[in-house]
Structure formats: C-alpha cells, structure tokens
C-alpha atoms as a PDB file:
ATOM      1  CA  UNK A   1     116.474 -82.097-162.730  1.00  0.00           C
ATOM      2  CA  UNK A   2     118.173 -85.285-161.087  1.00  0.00           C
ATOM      3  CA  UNK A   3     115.972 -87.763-159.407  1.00  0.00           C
ATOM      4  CA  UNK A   4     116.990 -86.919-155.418  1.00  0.00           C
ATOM      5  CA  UNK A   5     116.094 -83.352-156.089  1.00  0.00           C
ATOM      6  CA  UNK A   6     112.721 -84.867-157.446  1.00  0.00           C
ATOM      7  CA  UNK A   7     112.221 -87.162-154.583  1.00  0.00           C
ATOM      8  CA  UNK A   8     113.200 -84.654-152.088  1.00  0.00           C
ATOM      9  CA  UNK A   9     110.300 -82.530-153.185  1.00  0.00           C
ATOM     10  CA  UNK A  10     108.029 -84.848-153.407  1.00  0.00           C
ATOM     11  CA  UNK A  11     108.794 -86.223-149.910  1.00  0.00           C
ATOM     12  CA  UNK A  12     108.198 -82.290-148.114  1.00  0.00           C
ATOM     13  CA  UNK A  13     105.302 -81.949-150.314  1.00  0.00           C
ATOM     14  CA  UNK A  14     103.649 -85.260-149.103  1.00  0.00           C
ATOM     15  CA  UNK A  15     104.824 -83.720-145.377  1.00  0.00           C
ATOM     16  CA  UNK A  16     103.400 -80.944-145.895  1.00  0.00           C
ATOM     17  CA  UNK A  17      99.709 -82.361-146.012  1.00  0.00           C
ATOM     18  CA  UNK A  18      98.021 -83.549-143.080  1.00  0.00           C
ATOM     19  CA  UNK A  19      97.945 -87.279-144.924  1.00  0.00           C
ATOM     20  CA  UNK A  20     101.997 -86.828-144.516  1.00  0.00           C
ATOM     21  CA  UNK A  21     102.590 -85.897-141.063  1.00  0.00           C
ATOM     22  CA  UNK A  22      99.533 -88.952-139.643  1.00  0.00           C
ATOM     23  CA  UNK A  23     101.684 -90.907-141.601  1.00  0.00           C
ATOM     24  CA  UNK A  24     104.884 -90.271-140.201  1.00  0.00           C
ATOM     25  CA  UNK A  25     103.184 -90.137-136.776  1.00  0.00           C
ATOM     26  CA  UNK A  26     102.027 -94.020-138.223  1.00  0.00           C
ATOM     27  CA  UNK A  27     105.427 -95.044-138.938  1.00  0.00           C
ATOM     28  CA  UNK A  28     107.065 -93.300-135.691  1.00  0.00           C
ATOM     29  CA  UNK A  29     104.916 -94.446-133.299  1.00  0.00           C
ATOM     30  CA  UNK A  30     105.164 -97.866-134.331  1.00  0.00           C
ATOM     31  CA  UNK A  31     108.936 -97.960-134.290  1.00  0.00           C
ATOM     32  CA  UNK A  32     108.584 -96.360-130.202  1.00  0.00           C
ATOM     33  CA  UNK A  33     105.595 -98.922-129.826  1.00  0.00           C
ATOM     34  CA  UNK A  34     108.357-101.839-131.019  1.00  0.00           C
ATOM     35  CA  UNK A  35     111.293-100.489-128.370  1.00  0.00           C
ATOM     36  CA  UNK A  36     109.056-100.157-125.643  1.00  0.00           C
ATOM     37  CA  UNK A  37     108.129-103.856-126.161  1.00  0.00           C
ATOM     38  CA  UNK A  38     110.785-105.417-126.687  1.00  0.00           C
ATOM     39  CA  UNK A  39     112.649-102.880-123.745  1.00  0.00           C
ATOM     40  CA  UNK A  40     109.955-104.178-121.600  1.00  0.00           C
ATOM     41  CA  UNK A  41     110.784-108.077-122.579  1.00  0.00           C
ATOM     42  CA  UNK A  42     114.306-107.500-121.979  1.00  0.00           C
ATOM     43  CA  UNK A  43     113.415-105.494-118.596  1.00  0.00           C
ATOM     44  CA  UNK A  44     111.762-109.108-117.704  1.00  0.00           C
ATOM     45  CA  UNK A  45     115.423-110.714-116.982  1.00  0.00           C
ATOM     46  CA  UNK A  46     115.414-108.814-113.544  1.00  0.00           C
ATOM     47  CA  UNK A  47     113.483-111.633-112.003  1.00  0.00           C
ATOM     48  CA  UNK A  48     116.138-114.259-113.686  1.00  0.00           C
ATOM     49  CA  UNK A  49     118.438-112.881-111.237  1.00  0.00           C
ATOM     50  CA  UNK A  50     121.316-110.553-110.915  1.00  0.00           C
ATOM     51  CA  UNK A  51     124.182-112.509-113.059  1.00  0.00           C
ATOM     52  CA  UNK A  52     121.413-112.611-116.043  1.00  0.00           C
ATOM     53  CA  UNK A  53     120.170-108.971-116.159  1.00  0.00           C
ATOM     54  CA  UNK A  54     124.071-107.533-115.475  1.00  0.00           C
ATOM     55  CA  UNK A  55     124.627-110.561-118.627  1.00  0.00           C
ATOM     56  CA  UNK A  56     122.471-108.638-120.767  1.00  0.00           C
ATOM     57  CA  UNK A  57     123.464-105.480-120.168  1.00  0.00           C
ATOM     58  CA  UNK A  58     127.368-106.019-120.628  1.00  0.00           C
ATOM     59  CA  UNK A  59     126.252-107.990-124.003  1.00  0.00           C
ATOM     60  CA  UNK A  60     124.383-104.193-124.671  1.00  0.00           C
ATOM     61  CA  UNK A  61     127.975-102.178-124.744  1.00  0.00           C
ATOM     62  CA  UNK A  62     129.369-104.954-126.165  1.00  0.00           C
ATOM     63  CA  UNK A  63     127.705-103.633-129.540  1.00  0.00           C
ATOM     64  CA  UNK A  64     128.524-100.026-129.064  1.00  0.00           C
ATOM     65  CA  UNK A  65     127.535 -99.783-133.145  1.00  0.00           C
ATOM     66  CA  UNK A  66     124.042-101.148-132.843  1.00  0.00           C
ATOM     67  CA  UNK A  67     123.231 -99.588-129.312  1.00  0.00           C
ATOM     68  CA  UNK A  68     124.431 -96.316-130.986  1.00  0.00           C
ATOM     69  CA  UNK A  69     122.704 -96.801-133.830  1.00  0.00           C
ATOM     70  CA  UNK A  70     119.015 -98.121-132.155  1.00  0.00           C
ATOM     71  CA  UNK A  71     119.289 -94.784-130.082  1.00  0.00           C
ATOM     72  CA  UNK A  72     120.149 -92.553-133.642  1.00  0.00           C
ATOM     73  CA  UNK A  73     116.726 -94.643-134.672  1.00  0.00           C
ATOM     74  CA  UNK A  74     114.607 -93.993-131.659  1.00  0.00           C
ATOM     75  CA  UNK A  75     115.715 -90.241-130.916  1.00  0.00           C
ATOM     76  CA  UNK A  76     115.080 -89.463-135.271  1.00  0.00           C
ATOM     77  CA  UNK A  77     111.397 -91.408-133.922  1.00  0.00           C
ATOM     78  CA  UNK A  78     110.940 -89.103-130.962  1.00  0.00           C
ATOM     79  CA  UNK A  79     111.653 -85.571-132.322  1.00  0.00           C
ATOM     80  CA  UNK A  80     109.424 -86.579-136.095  1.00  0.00           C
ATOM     81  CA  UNK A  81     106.581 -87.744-133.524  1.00  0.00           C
ATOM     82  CA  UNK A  82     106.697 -84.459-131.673  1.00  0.00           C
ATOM     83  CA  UNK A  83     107.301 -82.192-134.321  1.00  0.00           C
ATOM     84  CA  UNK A  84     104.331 -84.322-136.632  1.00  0.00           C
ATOM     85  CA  UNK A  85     102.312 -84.237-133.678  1.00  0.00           C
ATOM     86  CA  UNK A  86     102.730 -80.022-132.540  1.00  0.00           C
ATOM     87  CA  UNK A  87     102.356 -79.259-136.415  1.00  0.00           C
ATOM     88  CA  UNK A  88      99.001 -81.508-136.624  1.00  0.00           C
ATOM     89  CA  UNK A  89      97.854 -80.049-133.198  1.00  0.00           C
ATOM     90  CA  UNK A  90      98.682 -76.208-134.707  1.00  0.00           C
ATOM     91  CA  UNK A  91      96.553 -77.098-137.639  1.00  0.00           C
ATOM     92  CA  UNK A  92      93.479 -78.248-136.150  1.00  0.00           C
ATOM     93  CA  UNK A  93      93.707 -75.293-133.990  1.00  0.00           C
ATOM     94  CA  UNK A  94      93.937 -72.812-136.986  1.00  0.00           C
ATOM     95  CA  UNK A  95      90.767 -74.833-138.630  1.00  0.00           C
ATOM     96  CA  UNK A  96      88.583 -74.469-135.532  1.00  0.00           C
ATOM     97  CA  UNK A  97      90.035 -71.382-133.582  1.00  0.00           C
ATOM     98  CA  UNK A  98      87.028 -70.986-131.214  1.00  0.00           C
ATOM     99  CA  UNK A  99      86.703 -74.348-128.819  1.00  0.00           C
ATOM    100  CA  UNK A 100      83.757 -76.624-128.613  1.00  0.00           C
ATOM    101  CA  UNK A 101      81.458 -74.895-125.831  1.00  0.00           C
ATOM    102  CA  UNK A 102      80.264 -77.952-124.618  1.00  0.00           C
ATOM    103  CA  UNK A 103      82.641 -80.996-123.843  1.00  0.00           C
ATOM    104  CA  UNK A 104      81.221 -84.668-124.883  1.00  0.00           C
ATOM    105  CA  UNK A 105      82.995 -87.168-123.312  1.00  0.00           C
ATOM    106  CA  UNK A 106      81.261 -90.031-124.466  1.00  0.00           C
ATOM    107  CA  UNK A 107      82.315 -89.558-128.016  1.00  0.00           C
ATOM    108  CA  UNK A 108      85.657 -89.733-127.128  1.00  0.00           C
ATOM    109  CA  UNK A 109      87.829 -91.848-124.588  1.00  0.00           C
ATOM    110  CA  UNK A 110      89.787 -90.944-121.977  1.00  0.00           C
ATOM    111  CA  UNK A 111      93.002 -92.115-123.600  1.00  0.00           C
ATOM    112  CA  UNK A 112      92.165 -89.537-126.783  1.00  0.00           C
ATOM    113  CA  UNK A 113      91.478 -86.646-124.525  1.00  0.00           C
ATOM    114  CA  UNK A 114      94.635 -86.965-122.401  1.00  0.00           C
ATOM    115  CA  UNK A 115      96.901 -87.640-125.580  1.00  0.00           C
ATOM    116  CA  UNK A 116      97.416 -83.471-125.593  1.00  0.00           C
ATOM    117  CA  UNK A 117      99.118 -83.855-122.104  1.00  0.00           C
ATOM    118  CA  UNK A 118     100.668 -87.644-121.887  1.00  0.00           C
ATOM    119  CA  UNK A 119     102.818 -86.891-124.379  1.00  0.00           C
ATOM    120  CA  UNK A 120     104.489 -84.071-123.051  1.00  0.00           C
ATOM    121  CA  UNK A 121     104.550 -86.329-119.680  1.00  0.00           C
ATOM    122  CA  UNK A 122     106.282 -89.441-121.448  1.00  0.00           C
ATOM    123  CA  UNK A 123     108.600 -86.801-122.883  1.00  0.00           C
ATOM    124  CA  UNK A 124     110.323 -85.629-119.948  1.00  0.00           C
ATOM    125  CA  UNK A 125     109.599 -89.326-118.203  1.00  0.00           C
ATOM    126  CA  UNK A 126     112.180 -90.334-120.893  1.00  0.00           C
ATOM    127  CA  UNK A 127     114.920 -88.034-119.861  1.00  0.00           C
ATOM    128  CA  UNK A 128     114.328 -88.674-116.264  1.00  0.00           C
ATOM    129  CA  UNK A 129     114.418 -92.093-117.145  1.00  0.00           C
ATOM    130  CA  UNK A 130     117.978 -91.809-119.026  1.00  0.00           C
ATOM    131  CA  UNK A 131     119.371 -89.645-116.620  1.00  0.00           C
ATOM    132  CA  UNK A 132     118.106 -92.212-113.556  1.00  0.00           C
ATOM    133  CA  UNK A 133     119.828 -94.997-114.837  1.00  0.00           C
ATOM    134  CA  UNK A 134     122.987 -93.641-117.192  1.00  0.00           C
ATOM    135  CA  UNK A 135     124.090 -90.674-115.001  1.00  0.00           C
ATOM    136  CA  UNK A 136     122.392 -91.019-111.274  1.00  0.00           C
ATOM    137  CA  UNK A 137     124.398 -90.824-108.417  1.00  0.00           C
ATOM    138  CA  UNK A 138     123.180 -94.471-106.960  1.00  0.00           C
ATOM    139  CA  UNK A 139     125.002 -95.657-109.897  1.00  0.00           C
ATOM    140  CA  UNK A 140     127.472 -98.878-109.788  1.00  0.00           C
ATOM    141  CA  UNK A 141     129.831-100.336-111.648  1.00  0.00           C
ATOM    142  CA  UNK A 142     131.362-103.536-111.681  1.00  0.00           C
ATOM    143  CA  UNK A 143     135.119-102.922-109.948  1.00  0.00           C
ATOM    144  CA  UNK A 144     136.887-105.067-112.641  1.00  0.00           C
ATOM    145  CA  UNK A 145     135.501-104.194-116.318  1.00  0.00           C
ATOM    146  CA  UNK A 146     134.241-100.688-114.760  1.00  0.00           C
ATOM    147  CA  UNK A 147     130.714-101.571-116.679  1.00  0.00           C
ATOM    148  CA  UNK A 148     127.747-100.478-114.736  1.00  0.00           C
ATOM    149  CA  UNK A 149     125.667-103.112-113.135  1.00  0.00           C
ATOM    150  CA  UNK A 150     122.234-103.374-114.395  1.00  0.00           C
ATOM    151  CA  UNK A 151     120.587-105.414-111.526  1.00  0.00           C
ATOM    152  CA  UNK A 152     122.050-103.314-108.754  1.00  0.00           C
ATOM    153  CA  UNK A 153     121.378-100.086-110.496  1.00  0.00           C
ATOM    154  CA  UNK A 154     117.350-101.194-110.883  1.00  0.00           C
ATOM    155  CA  UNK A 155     117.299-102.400-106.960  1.00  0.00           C
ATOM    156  CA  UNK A 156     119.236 -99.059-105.801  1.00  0.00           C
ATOM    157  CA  UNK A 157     117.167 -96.471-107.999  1.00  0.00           C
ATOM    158  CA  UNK A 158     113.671 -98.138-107.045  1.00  0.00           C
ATOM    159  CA  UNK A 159     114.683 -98.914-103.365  1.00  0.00           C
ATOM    160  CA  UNK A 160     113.668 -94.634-103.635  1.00  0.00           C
ATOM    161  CA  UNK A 161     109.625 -94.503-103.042  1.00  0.00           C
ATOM    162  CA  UNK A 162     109.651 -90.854-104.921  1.00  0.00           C
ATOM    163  CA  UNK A 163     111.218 -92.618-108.067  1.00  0.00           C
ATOM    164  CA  UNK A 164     108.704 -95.213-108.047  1.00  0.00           C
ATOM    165  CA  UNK A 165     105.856 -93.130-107.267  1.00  0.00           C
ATOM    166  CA  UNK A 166     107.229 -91.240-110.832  1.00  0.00           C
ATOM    167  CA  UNK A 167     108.075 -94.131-112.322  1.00  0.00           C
ATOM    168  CA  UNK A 168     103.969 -95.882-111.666  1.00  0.00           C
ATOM    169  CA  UNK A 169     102.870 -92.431-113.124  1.00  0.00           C
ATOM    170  CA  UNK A 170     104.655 -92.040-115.732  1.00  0.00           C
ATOM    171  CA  UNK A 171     103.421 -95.930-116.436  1.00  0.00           C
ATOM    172  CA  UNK A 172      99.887 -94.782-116.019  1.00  0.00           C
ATOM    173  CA  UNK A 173     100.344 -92.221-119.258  1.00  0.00           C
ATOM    174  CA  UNK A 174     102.462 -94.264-120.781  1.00  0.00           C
ATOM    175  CA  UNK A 175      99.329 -96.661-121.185  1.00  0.00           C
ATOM    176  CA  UNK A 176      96.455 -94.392-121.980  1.00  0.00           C
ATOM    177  CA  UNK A 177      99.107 -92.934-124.870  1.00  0.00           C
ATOM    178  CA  UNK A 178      99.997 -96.539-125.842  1.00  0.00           C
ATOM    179  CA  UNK A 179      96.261 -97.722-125.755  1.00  0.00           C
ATOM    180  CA  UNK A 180      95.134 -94.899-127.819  1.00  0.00           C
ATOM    181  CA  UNK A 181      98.011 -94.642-130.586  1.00  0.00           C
ATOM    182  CA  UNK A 182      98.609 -98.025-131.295  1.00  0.00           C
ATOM    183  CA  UNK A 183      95.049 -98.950-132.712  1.00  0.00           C
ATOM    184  CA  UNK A 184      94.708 -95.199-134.490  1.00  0.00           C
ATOM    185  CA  UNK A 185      97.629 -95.256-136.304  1.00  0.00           C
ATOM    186  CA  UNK A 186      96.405 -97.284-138.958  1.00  0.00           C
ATOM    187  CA  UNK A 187      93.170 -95.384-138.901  1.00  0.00           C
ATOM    188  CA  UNK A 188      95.124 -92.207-138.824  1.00  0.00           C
ATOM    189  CA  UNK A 189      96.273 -92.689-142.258  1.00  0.00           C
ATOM    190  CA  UNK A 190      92.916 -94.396-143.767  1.00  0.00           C
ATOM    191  CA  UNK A 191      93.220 -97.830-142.488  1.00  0.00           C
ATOM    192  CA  UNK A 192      89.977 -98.579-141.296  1.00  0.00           C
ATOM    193  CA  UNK A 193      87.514-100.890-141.367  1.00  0.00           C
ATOM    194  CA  UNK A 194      84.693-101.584-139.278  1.00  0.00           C
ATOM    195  CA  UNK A 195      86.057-105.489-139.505  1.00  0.00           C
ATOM    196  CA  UNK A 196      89.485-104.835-138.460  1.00  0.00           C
ATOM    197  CA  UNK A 197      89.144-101.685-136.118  1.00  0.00           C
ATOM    198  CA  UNK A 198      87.821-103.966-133.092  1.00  0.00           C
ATOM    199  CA  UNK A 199      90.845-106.536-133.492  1.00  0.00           C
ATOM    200  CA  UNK A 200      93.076-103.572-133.211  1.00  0.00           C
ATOM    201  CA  UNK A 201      91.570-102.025-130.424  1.00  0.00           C
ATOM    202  CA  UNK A 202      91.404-105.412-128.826  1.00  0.00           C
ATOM    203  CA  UNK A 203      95.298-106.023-130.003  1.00  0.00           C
ATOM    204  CA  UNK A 204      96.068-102.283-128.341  1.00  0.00           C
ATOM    205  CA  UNK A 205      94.608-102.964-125.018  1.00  0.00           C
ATOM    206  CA  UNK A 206      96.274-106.406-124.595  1.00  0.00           C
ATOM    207  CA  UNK A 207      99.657-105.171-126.096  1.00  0.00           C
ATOM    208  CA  UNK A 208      98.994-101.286-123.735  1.00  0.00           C
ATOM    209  CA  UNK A 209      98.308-104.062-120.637  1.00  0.00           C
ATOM    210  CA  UNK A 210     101.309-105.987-120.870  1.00  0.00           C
ATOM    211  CA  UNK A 211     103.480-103.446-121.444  1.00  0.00           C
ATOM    212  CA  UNK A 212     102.280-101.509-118.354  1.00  0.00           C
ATOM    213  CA  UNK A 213     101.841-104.843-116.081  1.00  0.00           C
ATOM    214  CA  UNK A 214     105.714-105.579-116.817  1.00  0.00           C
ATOM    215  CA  UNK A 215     107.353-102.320-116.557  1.00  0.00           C
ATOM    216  CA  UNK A 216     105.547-101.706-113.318  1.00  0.00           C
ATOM    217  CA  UNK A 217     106.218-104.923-111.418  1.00  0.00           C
ATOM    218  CA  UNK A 218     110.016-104.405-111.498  1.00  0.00           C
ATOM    219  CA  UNK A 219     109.853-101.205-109.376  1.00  0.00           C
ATOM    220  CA  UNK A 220     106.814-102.807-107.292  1.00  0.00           C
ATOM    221  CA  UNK A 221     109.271-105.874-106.593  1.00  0.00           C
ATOM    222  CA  UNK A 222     111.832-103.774-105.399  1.00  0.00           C
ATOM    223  CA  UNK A 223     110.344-101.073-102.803  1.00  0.00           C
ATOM    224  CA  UNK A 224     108.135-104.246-101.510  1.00  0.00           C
ATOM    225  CA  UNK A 225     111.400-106.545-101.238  1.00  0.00           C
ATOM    226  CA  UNK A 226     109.223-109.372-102.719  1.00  0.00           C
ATOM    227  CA  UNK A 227     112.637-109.727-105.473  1.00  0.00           C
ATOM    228  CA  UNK A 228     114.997-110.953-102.650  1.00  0.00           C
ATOM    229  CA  UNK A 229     112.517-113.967-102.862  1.00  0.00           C
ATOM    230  CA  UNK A 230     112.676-115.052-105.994  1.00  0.00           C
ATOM    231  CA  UNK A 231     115.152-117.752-107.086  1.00  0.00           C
ATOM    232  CA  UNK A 232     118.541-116.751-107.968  1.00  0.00           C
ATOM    233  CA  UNK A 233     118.306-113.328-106.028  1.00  0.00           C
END
C-alpha cells in the first residue's frame, strides 16, 4: 500500500475520534480568530479617510489570486468548524441522551452556554455581511476603474439604523463566541495548565474586546455622523 493511501487513513481515523474533530475545531478557529483580526485592523483605515480605505480596497482586487485564495482558506475554515462542531455536538448528545434536570450556571459562563446558538447567529451574520457589502443595492463604484468604493459603501450601508442594529448584534455574539473559543481551543485538545489557562483567558478577553470595540465603532461613527469630523473626511 502507497504512503497517501496510508496517510489518508490515518488522517479520517484521527477525525473520527473526538481528539480529531477538537482539534480541527483548534486549528479552524484559530485561522477565523486570525481574519477577523486582522479584517478588523484593516476595517480601522475608515477613520484615515475616504482616499485610504477606497486605497486599500482597490490594492484588495488588485491580487485577485490571494483574495481568491484567503476566501478558498476561510470558507474550507468555516464549513470544517461547523461540520467538527454539529458532529461533536451529535456525540455528546448520543452519550447523555436525557438532559441535566437542573441547570448550574455558575459552573459554566455565559459565553459557553450561548456557543450552541452564536454560532448559528455568526453564520448567517456572515452571509448578510457578504451580501451587504459585495451585492447590496446602496452599492458604488468608482465611474472610471468601475471598482466599488469601500468608504462610501461603509457610510451608505450603516447610514441604515436596521443594519446597524444587526450589525451591534451580531457583534455582541460575535464576542461571547470569540471570548469563549479562543482560550478553549488549546484546552480543547489537552493544552492546559492551571499556569497558562489564566493568561489565555486574560489574552481572550483583551483580544474578544478589541475586536468587538473596533468593528462596532465604524457603524456607531456613521449613523451618529461623528466620521464627517474626523480629519480627512
């Protein structure tokens, strides 16, 4: 038998155990914990002004192989996270078919005991949120290159108070998934140690915080007008 065979059967073997899918929950949700990041940080050139922002988003299509490829990356992330995470969900289920009859919140936090329902929520967030700013009808493009306009497309979809008031919620999920993934991950797959775990925790809420604070201040900026205020606006 040749080697890829080998490896192959290995690999759905490993899967197959609960060990394999935490770990490829591990591995996905720190590649989505990455993009949100560093989508946040490159969100952050709104308040450098308009030629800036529409800068970095022309420089974006300018690399149709990478931006094709990052999204390959990130939608491979998305559907192994689900699928690891409904398969791991199934499981427990089958081991304890008949539900605790008494609920004890204060061995668990809030951010574990919504994780059942903010993922479904971040989910379809995420194709609202592609569809809001690749296909909306608000959309503009510049009348030259025909390239959308990144800075007048954030102003004109959050200048909407329903698409903010979505947009703050889905931000409100998106944290208490965030907070509660990012320091279990390593303890999902037997990383743990009572010397590390509060540095992680501590690194998850800062990390969950600023990712939250900076995603949210765009649309806040825009439905309160406080952006036509800042230099370069």
């Amino acid at each position: 038998m040749s080697a890829a065979p080998v490896a192959l059967e290995r690999a759905a073997r490993f899967y197959g155990s609960t060990l394999g899918k935490k770990t490829v929950m591990a591995i996905t949700g720190a590649i989505l914990f990455g993009f949100t990041f560093v989508h946040m940080a490159g969100n952050m050139q709104f308040y450098l002004g308009p030629d800036v922002l529409n800068a970095y988003g022309a420089q974006l299509r300018e690399m149709p192989a990478v931006l094709w490829g990052m999204r390959a990356v990130l939608l491979i992330a998305v559907v192994a996270h689900i699928v690891a995470a409904v398969q791991l969900w199934s499981t427990n289920r089958e081991a304890r078919p008949v539900g605790y009859q008494k609920l004890t919140p204060a061995s668990s936090s809030l951010a574990s005991r919504t994780m059942l329902y903010s993922g479904p929520m971040l989910a379809a967030f995420i194709a609202y949120h592609l569809y809001h700013f690749t296909l909306g009808p608000h959309l503009m493009h510049d009348p030259v290159t025909g390239v959308p306009m990144a800075y007048e497309n954030v102003v004109a979809g959050f200048e909407d108070p329903l698409a903010v008031i979505l947009y703050l919620t889905a931000m409100a999920f998106l944290g208490l998934h965030l907070y509660h993934g990012v320091w279990s991950m390593f303890q999902s797959v037997g990383w743990s140690h009572p010397k590390y775990t509060p540095r992680l925790r501590l690194f998850a809420l800062v990390s969950t915080i600023l990712i939250v604070l900076g995603n949210i201040s765009i649309p806040l900026a825009v439905i309160t007008g406080i952006y036509r205020n800042l230099p370069g606006h």
